[in-house]
Protein backbone atom coordinates (compact mmCIF):
# COMPACT_ATOMS: atom_id res chain seq x y z
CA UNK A 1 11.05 -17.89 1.42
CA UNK A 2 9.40 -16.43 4.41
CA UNK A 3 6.65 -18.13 6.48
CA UNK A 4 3.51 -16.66 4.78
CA UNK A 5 2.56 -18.10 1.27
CA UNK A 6 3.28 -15.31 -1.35
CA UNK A 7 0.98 -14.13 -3.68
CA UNK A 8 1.09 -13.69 -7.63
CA UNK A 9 -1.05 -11.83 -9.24
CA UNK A 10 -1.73 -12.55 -13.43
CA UNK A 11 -4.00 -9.89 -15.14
CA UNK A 12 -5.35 -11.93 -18.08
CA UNK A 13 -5.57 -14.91 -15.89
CA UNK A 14 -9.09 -16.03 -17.47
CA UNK A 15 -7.58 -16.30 -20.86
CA UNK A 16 -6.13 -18.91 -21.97
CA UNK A 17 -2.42 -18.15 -21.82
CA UNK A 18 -3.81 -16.92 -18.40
CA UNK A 19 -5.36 -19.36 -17.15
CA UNK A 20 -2.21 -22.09 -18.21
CA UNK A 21 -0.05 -19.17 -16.28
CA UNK A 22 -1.89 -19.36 -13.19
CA UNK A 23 -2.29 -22.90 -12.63
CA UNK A 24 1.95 -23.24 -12.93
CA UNK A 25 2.24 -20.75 -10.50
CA UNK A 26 -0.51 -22.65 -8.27
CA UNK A 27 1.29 -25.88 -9.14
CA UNK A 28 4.63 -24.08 -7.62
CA UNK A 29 3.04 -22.75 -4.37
CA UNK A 30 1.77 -19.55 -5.00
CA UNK A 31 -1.41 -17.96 -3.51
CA UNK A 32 -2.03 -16.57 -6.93
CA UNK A 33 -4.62 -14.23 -7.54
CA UNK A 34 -6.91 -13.80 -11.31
CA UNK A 35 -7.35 -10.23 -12.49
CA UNK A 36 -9.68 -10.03 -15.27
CA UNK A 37 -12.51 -8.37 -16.81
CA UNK A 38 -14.65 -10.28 -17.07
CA UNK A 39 -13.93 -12.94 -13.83
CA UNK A 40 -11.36 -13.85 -11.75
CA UNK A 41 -10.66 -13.08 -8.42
CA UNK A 42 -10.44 -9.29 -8.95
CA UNK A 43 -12.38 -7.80 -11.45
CA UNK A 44 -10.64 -4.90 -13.39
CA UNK A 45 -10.84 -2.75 -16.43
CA UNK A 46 -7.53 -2.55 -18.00
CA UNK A 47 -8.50 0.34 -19.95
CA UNK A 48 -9.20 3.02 -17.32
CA UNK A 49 -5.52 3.99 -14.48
CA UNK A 50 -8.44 4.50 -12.35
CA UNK A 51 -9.94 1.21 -12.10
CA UNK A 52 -6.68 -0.07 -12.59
CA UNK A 53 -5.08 1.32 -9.29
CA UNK A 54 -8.91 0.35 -7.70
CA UNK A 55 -8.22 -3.29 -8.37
CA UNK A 56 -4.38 -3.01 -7.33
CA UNK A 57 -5.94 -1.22 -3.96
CA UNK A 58 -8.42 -4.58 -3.40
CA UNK A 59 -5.66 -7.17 -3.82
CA UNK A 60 -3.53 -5.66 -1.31
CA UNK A 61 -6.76 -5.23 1.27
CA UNK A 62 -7.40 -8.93 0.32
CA UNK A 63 -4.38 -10.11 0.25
CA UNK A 64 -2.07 -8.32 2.22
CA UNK A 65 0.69 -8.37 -0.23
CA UNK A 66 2.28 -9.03 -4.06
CA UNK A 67 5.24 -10.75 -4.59
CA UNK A 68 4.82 -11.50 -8.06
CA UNK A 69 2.51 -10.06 -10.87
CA UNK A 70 2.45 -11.25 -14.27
CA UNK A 71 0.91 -9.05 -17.27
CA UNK A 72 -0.74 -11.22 -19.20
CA UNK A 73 -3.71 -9.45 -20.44
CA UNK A 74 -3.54 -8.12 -24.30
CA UNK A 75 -5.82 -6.27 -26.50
CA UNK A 76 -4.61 -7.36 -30.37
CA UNK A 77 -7.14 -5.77 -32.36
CA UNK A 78 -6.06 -5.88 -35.58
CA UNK A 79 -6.94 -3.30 -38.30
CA UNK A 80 -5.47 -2.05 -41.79
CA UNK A 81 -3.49 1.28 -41.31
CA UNK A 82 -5.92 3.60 -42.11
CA UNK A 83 -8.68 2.21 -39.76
CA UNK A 84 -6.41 3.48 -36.81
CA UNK A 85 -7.77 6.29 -34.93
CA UNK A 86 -6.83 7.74 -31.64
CA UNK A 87 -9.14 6.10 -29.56
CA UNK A 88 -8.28 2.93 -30.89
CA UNK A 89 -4.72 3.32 -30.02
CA UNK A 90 -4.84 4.15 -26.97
CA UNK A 91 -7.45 1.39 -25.64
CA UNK A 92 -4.99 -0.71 -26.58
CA UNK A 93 -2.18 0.53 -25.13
CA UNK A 94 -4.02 1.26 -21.80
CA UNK A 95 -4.44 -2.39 -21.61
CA UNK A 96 -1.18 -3.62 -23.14
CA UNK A 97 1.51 -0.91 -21.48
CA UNK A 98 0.27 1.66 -19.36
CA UNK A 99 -1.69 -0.84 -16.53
CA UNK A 100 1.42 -2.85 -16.48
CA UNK A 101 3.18 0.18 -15.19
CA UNK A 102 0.07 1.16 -12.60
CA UNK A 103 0.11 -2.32 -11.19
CA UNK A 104 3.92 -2.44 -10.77
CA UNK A 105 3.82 1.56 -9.15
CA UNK A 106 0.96 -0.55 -6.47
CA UNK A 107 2.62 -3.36 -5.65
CA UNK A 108 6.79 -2.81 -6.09
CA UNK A 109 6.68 -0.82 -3.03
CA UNK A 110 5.59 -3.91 -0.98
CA UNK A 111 8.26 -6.24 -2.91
CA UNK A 112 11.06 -3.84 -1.98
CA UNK A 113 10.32 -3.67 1.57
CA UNK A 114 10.60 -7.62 2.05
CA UNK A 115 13.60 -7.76 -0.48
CA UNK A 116 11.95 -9.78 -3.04
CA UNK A 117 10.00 -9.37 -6.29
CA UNK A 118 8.99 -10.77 -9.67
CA UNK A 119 7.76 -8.54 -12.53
CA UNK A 120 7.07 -10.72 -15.99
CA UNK A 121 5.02 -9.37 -18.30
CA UNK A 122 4.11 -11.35 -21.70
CA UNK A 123 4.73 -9.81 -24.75
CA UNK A 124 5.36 -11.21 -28.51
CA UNK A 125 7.84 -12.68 -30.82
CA UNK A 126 6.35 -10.22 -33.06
CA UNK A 127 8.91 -7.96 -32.10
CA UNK A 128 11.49 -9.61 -34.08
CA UNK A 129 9.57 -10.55 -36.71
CA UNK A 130 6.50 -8.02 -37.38
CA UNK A 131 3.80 -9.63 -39.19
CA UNK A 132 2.25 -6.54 -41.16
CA UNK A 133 1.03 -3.27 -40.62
CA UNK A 134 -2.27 -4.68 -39.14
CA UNK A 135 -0.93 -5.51 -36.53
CA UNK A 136 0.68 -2.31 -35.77
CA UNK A 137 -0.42 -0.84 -32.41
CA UNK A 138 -0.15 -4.45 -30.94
CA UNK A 139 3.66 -4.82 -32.02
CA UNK A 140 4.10 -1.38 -31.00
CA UNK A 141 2.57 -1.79 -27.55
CA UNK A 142 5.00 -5.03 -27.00
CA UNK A 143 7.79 -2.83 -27.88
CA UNK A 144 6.69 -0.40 -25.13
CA UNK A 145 6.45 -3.10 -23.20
CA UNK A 146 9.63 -4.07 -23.34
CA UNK A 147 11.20 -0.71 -22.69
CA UNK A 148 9.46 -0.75 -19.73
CA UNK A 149 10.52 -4.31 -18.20
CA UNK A 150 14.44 -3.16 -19.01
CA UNK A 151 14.01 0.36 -17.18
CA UNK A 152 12.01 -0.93 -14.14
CA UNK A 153 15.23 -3.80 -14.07
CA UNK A 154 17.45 -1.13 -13.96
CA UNK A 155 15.68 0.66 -11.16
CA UNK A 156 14.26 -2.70 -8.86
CA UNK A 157 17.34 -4.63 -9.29
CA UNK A 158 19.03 -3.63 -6.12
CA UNK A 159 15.67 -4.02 -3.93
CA UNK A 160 15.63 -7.95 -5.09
CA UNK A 161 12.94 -7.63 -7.68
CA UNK A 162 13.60 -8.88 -10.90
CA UNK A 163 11.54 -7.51 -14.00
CA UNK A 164 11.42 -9.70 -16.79
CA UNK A 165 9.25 -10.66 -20.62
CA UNK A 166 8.15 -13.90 -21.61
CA UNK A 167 7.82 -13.45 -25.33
CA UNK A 168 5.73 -15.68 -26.98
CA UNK A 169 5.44 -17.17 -30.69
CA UNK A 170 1.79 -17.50 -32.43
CA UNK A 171 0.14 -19.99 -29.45
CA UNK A 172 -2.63 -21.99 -30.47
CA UNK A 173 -5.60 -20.19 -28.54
CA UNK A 174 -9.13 -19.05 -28.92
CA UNK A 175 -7.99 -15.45 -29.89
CA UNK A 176 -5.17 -16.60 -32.08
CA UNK A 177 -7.75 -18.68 -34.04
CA UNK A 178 -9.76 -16.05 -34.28
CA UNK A 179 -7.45 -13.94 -36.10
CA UNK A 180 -5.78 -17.54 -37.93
CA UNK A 181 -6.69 -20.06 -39.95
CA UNK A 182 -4.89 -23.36 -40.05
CA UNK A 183 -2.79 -22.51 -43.09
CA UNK A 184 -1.57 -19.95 -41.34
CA UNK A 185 -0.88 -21.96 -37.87
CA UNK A 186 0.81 -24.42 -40.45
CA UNK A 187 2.80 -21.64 -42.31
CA UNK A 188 4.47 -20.44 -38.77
CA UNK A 189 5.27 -23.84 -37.65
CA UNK A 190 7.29 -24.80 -40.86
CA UNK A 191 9.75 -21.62 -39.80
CA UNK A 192 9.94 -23.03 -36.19
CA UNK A 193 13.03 -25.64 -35.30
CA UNK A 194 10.49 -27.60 -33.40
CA UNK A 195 7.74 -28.77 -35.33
CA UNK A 196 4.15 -27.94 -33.42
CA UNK A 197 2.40 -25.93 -32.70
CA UNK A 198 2.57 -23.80 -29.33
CA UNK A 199 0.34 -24.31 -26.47
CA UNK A 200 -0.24 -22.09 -23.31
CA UNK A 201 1.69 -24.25 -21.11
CA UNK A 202 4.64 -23.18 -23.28
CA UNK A 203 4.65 -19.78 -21.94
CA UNK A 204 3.11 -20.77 -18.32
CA UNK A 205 6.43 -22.64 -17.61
CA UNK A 206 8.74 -19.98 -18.97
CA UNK A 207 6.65 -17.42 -16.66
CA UNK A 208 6.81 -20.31 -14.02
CA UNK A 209 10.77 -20.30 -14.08
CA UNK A 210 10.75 -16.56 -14.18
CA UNK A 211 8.98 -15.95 -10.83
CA UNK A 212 11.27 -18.57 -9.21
CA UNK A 213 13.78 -18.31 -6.93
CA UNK A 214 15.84 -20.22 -9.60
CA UNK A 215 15.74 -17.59 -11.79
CA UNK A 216 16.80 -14.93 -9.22
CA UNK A 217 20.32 -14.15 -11.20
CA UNK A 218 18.04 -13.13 -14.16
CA UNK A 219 16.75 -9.62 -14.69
CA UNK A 220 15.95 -7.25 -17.80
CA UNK A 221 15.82 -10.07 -20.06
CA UNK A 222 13.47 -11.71 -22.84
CA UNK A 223 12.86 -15.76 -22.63
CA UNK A 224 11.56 -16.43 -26.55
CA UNK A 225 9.32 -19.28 -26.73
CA UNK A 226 8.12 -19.90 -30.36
CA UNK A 227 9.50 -22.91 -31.18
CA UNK A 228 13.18 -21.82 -32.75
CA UNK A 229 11.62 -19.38 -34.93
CA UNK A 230 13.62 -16.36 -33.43
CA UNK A 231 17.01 -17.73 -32.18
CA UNK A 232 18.32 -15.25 -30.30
């Protein structure tokens, strides 16, 4: 670790997955840096590659570098099939995929050139196990998702950075609840091997380990933390 204090930076960091993310990477030394749009540090609109690059642009003025960004920040939006439209479907995979990919194009550069780098985006255990077809864009977004982090490995891997997903199962949080009632919590925790429900910090300290320097043998993979409901 060089002299100078790196810096993380977690899009989604005033949500609560976010938030839990943030203060583990504080608790292991990072500078680290909110993105969100509605607070934070840096204030950004997911939705727009303009204001998207914009915000990437501030944190490195600010900041003077990124050695680790996490991708935290998720639209869900559920919807029955034939209330998709275009517009719909894209917003959400603006937010979900394609400023993932704008933020990395900013800061990998800079993480290349100093021979280190951590990429972890958060994505879903939904994946494996797809809970119906309103939840389609979201599950397909994750999916995207995904692609990406195992391309980028391939590409990074020899300039130190490792690129990486943190998929989590249904998390108790303000969002989740709002889309889940407690039969439903209760329903996902009788298929889990541990027997509770999931909190942020579950995910924070996978993400933690991720942007380590203990997990620098560990690249293009998928840490599932739901509880033993996927083994993989």
């Amino acid at each position: 670790m060089t002299d100078q204090k790196r810096v993380a930076v977690v899009t989604g960091g005033t949500g609560a997955i976010g938030d839990a993310i943030v203060t583990a990477l504080r608790a292991g030394g990072y500078q680290t840096v909110v993105m969100g749009r509605r607070g934070g540090d840096v204030r950004a609109d997911l939705t727009s590659e303009a204001t998207t690059k914009q915000a990437a642009a501030q944190v490195l003025h600010e900041y003077g570098r990124v050695d680790v960004l996490v991708h935290a920040a998720a639209v869900i939006d559920p919807m029955a099939l034939h209330e998709l439209d275009a517009d719909r479907w894209r917003r959400l995979l603006a937010v979900n995929v394609e400023s993932a990919i704008w933020l990395a194009q900013a800061f990998a550069p800079g993480m290349s050139e100093r021979r280190f780098g951590r990429i972890v985006m958060v994505g879903s255990d939904t994946l494996w196990s797809p809970p119906g077809s309103q939840f389609l864009p979201y599950v397909a977004a994750k999916g995207a998702l995904l692609g990406v982090v195992r391309t980028l490995a391939v590409d990074f891997g020899a300039d130190g950075i490792a690129v990486t997903m943190v998929a989590p199962g249904l998390t108790d949080t303000p969002i989740a609840r709002s889309v889940n009632d407690s039969a439903q919590f209760d329903a996902v925790v009788a298929t889990q091997a541990m027997k509770r429900r999931l909190v942020p910090e579950d995910t924070a300290n996978a993400v933690a380990f991720l942007a380590s320097d203990g997990a620098q043998a560990m690249t293009g993979q998928v840490l599932v933390v739901n509880g033993g409901t996927t083994l993989r």
